[in-house]
C-alpha atoms as a PDB file:
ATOM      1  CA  UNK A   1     128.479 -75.339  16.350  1.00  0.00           C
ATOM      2  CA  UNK A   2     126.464 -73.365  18.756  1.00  0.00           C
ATOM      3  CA  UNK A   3     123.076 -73.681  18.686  1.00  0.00           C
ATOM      4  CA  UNK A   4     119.849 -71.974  20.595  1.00  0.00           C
ATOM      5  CA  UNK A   5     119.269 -74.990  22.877  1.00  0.00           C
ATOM      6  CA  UNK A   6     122.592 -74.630  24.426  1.00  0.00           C
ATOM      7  CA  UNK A   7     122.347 -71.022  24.977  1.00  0.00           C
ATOM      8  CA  UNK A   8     119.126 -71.678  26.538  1.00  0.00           C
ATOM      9  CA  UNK A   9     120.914 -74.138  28.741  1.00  0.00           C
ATOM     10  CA  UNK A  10     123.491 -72.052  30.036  1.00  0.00           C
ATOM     11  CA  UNK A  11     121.266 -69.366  30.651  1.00  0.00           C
ATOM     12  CA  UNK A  12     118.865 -71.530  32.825  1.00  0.00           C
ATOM     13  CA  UNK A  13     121.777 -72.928  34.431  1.00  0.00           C
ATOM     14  CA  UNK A  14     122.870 -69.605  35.458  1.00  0.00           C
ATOM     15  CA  UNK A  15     119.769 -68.483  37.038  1.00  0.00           C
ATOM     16  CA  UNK A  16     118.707 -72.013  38.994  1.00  0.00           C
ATOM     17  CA  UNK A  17     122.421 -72.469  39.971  1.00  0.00           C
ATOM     18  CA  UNK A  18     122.684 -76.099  39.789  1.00  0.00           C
ATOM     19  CA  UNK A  19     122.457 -79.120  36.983  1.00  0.00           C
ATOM     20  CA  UNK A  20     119.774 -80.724  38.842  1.00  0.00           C
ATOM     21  CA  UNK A  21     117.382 -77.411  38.778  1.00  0.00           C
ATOM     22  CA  UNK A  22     118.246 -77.038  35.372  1.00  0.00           C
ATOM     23  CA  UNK A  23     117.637 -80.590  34.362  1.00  0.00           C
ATOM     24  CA  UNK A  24     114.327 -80.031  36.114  1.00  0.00           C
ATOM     25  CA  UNK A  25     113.356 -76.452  34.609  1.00  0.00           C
ATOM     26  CA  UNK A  26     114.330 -77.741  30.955  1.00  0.00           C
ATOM     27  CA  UNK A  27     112.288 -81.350  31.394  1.00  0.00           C
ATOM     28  CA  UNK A  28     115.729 -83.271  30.791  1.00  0.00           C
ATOM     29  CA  UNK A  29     117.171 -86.163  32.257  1.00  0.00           C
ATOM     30  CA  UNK A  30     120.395 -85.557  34.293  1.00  0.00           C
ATOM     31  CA  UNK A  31     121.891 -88.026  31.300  1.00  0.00           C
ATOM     32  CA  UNK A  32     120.596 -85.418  28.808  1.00  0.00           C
ATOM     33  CA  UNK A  33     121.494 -82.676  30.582  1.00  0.00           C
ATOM     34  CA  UNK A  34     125.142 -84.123  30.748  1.00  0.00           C
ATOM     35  CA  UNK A  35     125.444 -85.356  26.993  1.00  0.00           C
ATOM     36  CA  UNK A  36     124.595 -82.071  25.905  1.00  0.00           C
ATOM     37  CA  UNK A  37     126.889 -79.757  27.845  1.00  0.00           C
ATOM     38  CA  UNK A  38     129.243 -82.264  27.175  1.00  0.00           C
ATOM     39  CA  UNK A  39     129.322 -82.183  23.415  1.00  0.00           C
ATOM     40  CA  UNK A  40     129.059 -78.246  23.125  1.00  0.00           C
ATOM     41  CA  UNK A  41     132.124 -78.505  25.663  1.00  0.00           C
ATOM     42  CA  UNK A  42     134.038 -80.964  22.871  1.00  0.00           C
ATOM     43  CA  UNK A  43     132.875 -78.716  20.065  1.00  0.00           C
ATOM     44  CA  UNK A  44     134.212 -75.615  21.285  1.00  0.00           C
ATOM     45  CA  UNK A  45     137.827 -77.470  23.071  1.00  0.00           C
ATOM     46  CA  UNK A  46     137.468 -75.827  26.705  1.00  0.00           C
ATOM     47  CA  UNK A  47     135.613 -76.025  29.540  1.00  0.00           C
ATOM     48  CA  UNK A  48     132.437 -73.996  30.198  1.00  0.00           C
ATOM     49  CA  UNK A  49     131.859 -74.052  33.926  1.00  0.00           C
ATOM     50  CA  UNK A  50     133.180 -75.296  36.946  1.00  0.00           C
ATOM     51  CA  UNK A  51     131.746 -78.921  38.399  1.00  0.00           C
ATOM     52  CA  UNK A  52     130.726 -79.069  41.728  1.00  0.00           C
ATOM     53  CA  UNK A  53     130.713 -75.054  42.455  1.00  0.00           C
ATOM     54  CA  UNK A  54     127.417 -74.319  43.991  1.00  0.00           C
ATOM     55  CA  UNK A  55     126.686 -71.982  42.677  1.00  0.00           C
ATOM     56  CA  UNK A  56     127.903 -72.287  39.494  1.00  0.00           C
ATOM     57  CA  UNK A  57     130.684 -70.981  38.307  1.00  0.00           C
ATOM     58  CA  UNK A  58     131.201 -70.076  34.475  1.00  0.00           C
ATOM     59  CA  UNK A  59     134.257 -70.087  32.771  1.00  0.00           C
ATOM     60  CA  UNK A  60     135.986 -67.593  30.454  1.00  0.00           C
ATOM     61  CA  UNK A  61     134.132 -69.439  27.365  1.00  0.00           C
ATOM     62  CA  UNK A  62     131.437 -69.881  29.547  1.00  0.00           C
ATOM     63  CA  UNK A  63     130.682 -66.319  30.041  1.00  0.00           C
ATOM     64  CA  UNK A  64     131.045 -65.494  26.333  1.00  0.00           C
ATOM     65  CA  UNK A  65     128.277 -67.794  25.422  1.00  0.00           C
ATOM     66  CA  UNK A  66     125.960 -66.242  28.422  1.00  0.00           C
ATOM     67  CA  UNK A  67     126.446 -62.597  27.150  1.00  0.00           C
ATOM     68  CA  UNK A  68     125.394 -63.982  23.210  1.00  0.00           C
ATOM     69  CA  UNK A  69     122.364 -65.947  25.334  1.00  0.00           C
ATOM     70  CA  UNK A  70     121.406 -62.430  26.870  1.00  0.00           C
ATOM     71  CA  UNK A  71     121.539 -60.811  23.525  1.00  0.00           C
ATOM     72  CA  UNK A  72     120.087 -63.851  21.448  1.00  0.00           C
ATOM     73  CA  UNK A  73     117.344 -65.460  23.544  1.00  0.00           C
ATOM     74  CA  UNK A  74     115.011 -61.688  24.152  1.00  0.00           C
ATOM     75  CA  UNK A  75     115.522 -61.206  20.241  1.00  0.00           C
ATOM     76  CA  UNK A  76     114.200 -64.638  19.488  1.00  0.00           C
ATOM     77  CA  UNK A  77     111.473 -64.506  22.054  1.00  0.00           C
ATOM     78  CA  UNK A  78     110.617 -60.807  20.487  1.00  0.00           C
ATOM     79  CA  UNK A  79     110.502 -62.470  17.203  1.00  0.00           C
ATOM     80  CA  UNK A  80     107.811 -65.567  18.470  1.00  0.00           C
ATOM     81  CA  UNK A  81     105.571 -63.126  19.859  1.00  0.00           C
ATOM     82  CA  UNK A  82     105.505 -61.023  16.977  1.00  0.00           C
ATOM     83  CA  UNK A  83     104.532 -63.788  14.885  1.00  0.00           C
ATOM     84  CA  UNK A  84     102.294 -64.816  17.150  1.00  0.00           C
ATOM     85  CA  UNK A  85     100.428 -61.335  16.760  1.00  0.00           C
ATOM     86  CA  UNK A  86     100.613 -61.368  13.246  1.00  0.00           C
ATOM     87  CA  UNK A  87      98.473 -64.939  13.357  1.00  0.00           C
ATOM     88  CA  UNK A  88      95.957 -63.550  15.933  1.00  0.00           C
ATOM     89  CA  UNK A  89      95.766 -60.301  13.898  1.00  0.00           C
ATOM     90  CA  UNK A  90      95.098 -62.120  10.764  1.00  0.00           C
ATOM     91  CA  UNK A  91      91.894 -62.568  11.667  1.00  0.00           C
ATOM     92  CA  UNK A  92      90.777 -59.104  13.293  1.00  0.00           C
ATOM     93  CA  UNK A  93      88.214 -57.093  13.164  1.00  0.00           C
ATOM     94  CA  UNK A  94      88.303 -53.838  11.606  1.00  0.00           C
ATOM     95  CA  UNK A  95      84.465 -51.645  12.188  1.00  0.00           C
ATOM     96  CA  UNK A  96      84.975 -48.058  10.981  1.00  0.00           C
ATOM     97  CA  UNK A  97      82.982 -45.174  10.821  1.00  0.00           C
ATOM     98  CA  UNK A  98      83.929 -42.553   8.757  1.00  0.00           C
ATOM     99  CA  UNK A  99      83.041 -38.476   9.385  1.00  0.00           C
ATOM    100  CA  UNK A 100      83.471 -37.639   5.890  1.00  0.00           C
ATOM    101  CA  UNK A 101      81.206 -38.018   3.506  1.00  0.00           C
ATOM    102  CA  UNK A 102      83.648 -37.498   0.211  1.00  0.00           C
ATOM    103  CA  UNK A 103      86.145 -39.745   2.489  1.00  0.00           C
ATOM    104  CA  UNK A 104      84.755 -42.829   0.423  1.00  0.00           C
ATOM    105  CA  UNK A 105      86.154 -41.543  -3.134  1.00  0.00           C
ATOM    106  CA  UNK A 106      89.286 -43.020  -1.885  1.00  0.00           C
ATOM    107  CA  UNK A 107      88.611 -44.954   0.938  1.00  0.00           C
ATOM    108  CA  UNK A 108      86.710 -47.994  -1.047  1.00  0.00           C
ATOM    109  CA  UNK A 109      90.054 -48.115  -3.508  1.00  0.00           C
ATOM    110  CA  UNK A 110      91.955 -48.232   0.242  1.00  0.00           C
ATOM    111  CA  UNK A 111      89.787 -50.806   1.263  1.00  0.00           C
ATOM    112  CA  UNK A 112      90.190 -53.198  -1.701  1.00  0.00           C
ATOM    113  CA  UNK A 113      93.964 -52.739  -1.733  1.00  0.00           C
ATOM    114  CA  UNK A 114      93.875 -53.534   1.854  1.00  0.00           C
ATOM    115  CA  UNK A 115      91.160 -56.968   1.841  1.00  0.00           C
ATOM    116  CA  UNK A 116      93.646 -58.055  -0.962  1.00  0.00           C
ATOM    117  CA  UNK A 117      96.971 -58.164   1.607  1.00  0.00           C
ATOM    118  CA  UNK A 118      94.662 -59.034   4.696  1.00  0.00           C
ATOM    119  CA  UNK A 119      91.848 -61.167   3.710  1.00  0.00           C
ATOM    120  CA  UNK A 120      90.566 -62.540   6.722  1.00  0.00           C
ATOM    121  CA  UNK A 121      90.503 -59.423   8.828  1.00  0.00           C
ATOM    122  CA  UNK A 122      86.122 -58.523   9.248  1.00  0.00           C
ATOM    123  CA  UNK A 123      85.660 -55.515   7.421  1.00  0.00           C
ATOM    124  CA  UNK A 124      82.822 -53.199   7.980  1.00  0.00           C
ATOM    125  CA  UNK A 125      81.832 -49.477   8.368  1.00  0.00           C
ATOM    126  CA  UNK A 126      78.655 -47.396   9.062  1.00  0.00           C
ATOM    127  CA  UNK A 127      78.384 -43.175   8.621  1.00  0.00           C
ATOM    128  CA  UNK A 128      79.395 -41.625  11.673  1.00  0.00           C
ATOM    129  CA  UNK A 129      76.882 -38.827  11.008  1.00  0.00           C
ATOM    130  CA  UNK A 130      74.102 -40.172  13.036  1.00  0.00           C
ATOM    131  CA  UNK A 131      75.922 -40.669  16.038  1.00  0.00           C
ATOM    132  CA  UNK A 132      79.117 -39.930  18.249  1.00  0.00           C
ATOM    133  CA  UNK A 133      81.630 -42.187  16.916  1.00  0.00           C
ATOM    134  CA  UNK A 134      84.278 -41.311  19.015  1.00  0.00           C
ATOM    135  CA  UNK A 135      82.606 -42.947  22.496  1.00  0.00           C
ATOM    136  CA  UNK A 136      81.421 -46.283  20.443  1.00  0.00           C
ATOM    137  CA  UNK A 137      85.382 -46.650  19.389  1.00  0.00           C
ATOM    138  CA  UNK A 138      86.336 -46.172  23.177  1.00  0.00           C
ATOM    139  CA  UNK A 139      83.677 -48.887  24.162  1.00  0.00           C
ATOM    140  CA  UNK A 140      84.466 -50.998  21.692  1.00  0.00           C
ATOM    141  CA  UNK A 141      81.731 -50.670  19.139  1.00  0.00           C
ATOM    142  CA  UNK A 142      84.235 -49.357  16.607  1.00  0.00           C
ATOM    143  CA  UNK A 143      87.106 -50.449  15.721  1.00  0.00           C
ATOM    144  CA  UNK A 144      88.225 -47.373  13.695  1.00  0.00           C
ATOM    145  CA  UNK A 145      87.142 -43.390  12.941  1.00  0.00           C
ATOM    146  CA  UNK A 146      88.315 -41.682   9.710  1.00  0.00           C
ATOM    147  CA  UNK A 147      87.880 -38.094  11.228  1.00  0.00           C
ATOM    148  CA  UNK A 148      89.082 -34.771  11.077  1.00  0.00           C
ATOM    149  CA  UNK A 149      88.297 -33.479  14.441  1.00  0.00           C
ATOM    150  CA  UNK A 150      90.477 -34.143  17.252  1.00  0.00           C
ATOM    151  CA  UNK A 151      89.035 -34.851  21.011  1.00  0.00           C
ATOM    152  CA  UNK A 152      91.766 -35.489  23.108  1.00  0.00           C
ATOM    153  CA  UNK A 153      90.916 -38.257  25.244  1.00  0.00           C
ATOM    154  CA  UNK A 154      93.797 -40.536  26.692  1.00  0.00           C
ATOM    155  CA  UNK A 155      91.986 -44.223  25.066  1.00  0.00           C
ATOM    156  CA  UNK A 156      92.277 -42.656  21.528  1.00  0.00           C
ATOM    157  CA  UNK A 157      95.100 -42.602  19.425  1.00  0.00           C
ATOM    158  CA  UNK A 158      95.068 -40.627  16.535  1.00  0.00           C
ATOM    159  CA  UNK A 159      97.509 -41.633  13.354  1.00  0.00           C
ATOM    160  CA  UNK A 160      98.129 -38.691  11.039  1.00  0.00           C
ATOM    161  CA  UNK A 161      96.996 -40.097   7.152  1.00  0.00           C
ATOM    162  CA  UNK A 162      97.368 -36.684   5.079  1.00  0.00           C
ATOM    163  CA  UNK A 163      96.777 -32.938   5.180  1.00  0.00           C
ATOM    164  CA  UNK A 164      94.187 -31.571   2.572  1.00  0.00           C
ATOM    165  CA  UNK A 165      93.518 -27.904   1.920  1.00  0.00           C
ATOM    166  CA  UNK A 166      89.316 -26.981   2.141  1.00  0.00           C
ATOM    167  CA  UNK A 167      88.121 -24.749  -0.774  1.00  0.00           C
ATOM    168  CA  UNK A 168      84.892 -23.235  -1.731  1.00  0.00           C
ATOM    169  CA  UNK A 169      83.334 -24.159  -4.962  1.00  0.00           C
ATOM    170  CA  UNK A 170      81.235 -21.696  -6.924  1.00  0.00           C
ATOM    171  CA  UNK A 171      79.277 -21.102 -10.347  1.00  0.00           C
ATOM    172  CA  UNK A 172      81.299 -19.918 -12.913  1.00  0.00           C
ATOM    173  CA  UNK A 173      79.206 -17.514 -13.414  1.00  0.00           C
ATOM    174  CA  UNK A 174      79.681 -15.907  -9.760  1.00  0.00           C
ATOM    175  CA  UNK A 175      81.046 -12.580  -8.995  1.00  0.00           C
ATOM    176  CA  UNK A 176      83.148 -14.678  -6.194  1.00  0.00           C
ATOM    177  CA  UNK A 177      84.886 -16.327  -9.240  1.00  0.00           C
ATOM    178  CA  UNK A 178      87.092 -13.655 -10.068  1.00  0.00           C
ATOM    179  CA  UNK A 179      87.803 -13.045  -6.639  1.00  0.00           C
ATOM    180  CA  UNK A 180      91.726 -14.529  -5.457  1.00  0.00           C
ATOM    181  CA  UNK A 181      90.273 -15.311  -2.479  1.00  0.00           C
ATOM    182  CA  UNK A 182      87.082 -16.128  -0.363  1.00  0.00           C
ATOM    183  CA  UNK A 183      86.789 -14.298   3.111  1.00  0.00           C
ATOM    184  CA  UNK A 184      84.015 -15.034   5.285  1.00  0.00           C
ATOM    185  CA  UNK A 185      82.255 -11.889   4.978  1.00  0.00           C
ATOM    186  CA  UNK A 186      82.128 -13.115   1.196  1.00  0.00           C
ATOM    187  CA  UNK A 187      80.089 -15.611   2.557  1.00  0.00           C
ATOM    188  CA  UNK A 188      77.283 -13.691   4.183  1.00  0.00           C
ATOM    189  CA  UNK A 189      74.927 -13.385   1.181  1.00  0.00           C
ATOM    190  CA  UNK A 190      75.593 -16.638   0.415  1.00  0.00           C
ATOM    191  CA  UNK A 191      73.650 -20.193   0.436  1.00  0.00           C
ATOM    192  CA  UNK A 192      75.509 -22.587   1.512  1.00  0.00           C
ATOM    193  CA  UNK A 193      75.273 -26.378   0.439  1.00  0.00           C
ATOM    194  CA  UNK A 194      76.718 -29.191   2.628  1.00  0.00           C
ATOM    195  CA  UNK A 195      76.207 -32.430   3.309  1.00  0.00           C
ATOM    196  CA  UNK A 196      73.889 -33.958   5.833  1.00  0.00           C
ATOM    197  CA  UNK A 197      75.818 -32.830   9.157  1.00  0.00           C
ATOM    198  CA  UNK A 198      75.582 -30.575  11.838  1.00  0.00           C
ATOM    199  CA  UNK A 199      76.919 -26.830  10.744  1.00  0.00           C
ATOM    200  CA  UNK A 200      79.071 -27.128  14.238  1.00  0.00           C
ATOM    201  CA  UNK A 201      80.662 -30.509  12.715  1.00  0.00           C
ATOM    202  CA  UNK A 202      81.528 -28.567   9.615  1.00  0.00           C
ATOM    203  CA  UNK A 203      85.552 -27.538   8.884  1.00  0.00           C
ATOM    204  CA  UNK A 204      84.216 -24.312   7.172  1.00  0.00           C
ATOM    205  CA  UNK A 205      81.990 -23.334  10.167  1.00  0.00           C
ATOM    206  CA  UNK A 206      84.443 -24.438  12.630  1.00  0.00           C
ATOM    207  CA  UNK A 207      87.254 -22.901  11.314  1.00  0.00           C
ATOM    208  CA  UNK A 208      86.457 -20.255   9.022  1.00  0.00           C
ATOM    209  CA  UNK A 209      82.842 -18.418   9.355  1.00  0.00           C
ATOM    210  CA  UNK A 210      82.142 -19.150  12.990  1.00  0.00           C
ATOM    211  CA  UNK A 211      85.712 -17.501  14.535  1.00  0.00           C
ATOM    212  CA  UNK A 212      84.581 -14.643  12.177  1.00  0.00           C
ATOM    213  CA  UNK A 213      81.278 -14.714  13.435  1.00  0.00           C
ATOM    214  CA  UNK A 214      79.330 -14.940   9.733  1.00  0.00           C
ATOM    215  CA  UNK A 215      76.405 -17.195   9.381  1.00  0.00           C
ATOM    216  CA  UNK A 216      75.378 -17.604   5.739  1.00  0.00           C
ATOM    217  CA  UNK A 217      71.852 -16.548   4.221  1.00  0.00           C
ATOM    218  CA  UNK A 218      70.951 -20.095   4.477  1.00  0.00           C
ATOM    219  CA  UNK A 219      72.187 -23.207   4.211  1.00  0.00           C
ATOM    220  CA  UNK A 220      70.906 -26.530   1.644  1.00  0.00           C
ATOM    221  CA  UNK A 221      71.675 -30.157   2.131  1.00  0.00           C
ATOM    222  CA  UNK A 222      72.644 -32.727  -0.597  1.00  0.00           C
ATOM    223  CA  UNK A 223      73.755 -36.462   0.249  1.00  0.00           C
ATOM    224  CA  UNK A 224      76.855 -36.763  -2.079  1.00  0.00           C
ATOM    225  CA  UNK A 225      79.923 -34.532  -3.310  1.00  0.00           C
ATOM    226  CA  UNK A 226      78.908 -34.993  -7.268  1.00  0.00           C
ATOM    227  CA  UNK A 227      75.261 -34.108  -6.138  1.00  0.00           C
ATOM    228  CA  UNK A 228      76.741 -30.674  -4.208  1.00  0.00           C
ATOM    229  CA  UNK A 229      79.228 -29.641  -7.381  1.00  0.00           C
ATOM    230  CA  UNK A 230      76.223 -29.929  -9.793  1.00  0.00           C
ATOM    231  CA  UNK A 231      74.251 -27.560  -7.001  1.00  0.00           C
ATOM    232  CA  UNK A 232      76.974 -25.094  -7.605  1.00  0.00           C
ATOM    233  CA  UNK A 233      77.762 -25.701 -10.824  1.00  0.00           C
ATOM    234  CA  UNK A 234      73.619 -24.429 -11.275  1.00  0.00           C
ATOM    235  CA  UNK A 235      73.882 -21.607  -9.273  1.00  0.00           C
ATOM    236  CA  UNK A 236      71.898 -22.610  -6.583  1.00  0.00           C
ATOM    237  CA  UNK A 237      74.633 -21.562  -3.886  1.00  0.00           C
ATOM    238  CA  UNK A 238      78.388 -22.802  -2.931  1.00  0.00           C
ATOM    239  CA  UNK A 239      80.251 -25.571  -0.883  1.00  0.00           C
ATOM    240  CA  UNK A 240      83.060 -25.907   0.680  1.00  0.00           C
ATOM    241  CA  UNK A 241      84.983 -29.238   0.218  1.00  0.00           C
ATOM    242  CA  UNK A 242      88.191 -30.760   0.242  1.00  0.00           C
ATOM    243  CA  UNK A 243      91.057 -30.137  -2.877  1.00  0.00           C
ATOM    244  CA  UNK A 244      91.282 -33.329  -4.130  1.00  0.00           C
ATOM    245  CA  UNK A 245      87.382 -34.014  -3.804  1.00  0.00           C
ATOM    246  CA  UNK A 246      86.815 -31.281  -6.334  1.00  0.00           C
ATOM    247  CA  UNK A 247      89.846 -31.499  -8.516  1.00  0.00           C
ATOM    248  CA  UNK A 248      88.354 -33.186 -11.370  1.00  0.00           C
ATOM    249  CA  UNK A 249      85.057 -31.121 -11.348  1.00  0.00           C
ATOM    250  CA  UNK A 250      86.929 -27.569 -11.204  1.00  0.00           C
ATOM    251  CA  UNK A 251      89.596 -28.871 -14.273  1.00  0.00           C
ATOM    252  CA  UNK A 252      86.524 -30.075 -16.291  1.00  0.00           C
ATOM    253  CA  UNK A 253      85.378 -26.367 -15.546  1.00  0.00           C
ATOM    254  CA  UNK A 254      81.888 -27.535 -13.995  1.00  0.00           C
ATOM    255  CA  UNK A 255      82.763 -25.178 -10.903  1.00  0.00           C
ATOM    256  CA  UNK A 256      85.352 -22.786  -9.441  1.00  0.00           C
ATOM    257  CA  UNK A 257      87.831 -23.536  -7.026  1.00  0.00           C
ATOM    258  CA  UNK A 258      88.822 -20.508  -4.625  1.00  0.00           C
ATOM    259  CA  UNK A 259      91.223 -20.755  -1.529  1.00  0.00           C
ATOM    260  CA  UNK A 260      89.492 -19.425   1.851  1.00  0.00           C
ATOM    261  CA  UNK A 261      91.803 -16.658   2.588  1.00  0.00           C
ATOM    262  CA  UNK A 262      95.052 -17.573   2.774  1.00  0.00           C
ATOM    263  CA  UNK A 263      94.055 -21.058   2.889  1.00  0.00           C
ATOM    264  CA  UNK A 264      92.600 -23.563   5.421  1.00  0.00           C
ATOM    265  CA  UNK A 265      94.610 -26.544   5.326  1.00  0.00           C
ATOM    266  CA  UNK A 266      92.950 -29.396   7.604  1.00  0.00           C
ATOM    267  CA  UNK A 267      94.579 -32.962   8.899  1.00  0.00           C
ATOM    268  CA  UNK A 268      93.096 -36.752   8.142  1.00  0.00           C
ATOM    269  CA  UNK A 269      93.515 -39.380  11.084  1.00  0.00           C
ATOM    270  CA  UNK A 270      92.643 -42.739  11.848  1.00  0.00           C
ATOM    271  CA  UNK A 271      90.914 -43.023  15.450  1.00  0.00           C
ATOM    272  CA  UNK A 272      91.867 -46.663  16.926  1.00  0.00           C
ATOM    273  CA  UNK A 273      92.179 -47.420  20.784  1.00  0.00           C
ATOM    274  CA  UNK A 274      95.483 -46.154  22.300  1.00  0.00           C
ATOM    275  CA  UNK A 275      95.726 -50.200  23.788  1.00  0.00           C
ATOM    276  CA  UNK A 276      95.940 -51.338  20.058  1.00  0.00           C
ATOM    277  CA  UNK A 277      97.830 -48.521  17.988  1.00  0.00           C
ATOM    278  CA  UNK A 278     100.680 -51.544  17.593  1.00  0.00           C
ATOM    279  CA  UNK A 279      98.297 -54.105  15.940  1.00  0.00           C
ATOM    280  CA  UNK A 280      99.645 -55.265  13.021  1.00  0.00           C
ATOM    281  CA  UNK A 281      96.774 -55.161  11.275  1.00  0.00           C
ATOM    282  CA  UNK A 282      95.759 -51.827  11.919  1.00  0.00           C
ATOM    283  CA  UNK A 283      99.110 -50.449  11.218  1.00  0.00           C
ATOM    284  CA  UNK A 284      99.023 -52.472   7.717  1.00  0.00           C
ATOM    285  CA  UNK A 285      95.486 -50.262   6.851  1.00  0.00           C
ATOM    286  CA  UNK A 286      97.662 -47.016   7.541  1.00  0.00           C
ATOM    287  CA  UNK A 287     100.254 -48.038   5.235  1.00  0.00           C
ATOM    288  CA  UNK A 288      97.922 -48.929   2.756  1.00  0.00           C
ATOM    289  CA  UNK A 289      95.444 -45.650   3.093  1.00  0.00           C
ATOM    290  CA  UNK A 290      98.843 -42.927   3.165  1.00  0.00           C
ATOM    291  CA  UNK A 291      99.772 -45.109   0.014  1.00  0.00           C
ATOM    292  CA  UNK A 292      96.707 -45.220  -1.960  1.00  0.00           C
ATOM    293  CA  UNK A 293      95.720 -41.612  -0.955  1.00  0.00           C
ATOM    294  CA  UNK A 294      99.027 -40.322  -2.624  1.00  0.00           C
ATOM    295  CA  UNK A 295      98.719 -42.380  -5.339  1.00  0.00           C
ATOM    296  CA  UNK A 296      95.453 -41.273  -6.600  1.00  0.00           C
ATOM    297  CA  UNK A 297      94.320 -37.850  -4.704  1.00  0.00           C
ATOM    298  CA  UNK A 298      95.689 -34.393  -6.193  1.00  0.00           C
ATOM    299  CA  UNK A 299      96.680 -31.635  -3.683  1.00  0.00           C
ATOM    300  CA  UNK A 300      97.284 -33.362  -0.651  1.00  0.00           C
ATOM    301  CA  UNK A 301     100.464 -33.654   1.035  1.00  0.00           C
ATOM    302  CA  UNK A 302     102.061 -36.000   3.513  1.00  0.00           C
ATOM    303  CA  UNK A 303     101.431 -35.965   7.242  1.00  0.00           C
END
């Protein structure tokens, strides 16, 4: 009986005052204008303003159908322009970097899982080892930052993926494998092995030997996590990496898994641009990563 166009009607009616404006406003003839308003008037058995009020003056019924229009017409209009985003974000652009090098043991699966719901979105990503990719993602260069280091800076948004705990790998055959628990004085005699970063960019230097003030005997580089658990697993020093990177390794009893102290328990975001944290897209590659993360990684838990 009631349908959008009339609310639309009365609503425009309401705010130009007069059947002429309105006719005007809603590219109708004055004939239109009339048939319309006429028929919803015979359809509902009452009147639904007052003719020849200026301005005009709404009914009873009237006034019911303006306070649906209010509540109707901004959830329809909220509806078009969401759809309207989905289309434009069906075809975004999503340029990562990512800070973490054992980041891609889950993040290709992600990705996959992700091209397969949002196939035209432009997928790409570069390591953010050889630059700063925080500045290129507030300039526009990136898109995206997998990274565990926050900068506060107003342009960035970062959305919380998982929390992970860092542990240090170590021969078997290493007096630190009986030990409960790794300090950082533990560490001191040590070689450690990383990947190709800066030591300041590293979780365990950040957050573990630096506040303690320990610098290890010397440090190795290796490009890859199986690369750095055979390292350790031949004695030629120790690494610290995330749980679920080294699950698999330390249950096939390659290597030794050890807590640092009572445990150093790090966060996972996704850097985007504060001006697009509500892109549908982007928010769809959250869902997906949080998913596909708990799915398949051991010993992480939920953000």
């Amino acid at each position: 009986m009631i349908e959008l166009k009339h609310l639309r009607t009365l609503s425009v009616l309401r705010d130009t005052g007069s059947l002429t404006a309105t006719a005007n406003t809603l590219c109708l003839t004055q004939s239109a204008l009339s048939h319309q308003l006429k028929d919803l008037e015979q359809r509902l058995g009452g009147q639904l303003f007052l003719r020849k009020t200026r301005p005009v003056k709404f009914t009873a019924e009237g006034d019911i159908l303006l306070n649906l229009a209010d509540t109707i017409i901004p959830q329809i209009t909220h509806a078009e322009h969401e759809l309207a985003n989905i289309k434009q974000d069906a075809n975004g652009r999503l340029h990562m970097a990512i800070e973490c090098h054992s980041c891609f043991q889950w993040l290709m699966p992600a990705l996959k899982e992700y091209q397969a719901q949002w196939p035209a979105v432009a997928l790409d990503f570069s390591s953010g080892f050889g630059f700063e990719p925080l500045p290129a993602l507030a300039c526009g260069e990136l898109d995206l930052v997998i990274t565990s280091d926050i900068q506060p800076r107003t342009e960035i948004h970062y959305e919380p993926l998982f929390d992970f705990e860092m542990r240090l790998i170590v021969s078997v055959n290493s007096p630190l494998a009986e030990k409960p628990f790794i300090t950082p004085q533990d560490i001191a005699d040590q070689t450690m092995l990383s990947y190709p970063v800066q030591k300041n960019r590293l979780d365990v230097v950040k957050h573990f030997l630096q506040p303690a003030g320990i610098e290890p005997k010397a440090w190795k580089q290796a490009d890859n996590t199986l690369m750095l658990v055979q390292m350790v697993s031949a004695g030629l020093g120790v690494a610290a990496l995330p749980n679920w990177a080294i699950h698999d390794f330390a249950q096939q009893g390659l290597v030794v898994s050890k807590p640092l102290e009572q445990g150093l328990w790090r966060r996972l975001f996704a850097a985007i641009r504060a001006s697009e944290q509500q892109r549908h897209y982007l928010q769809a590659f959250f869902a997906t990563a949080r998913q596909q993360c708990q799915l398949h990684l051991e010993g992480i838990k939920s953000a």
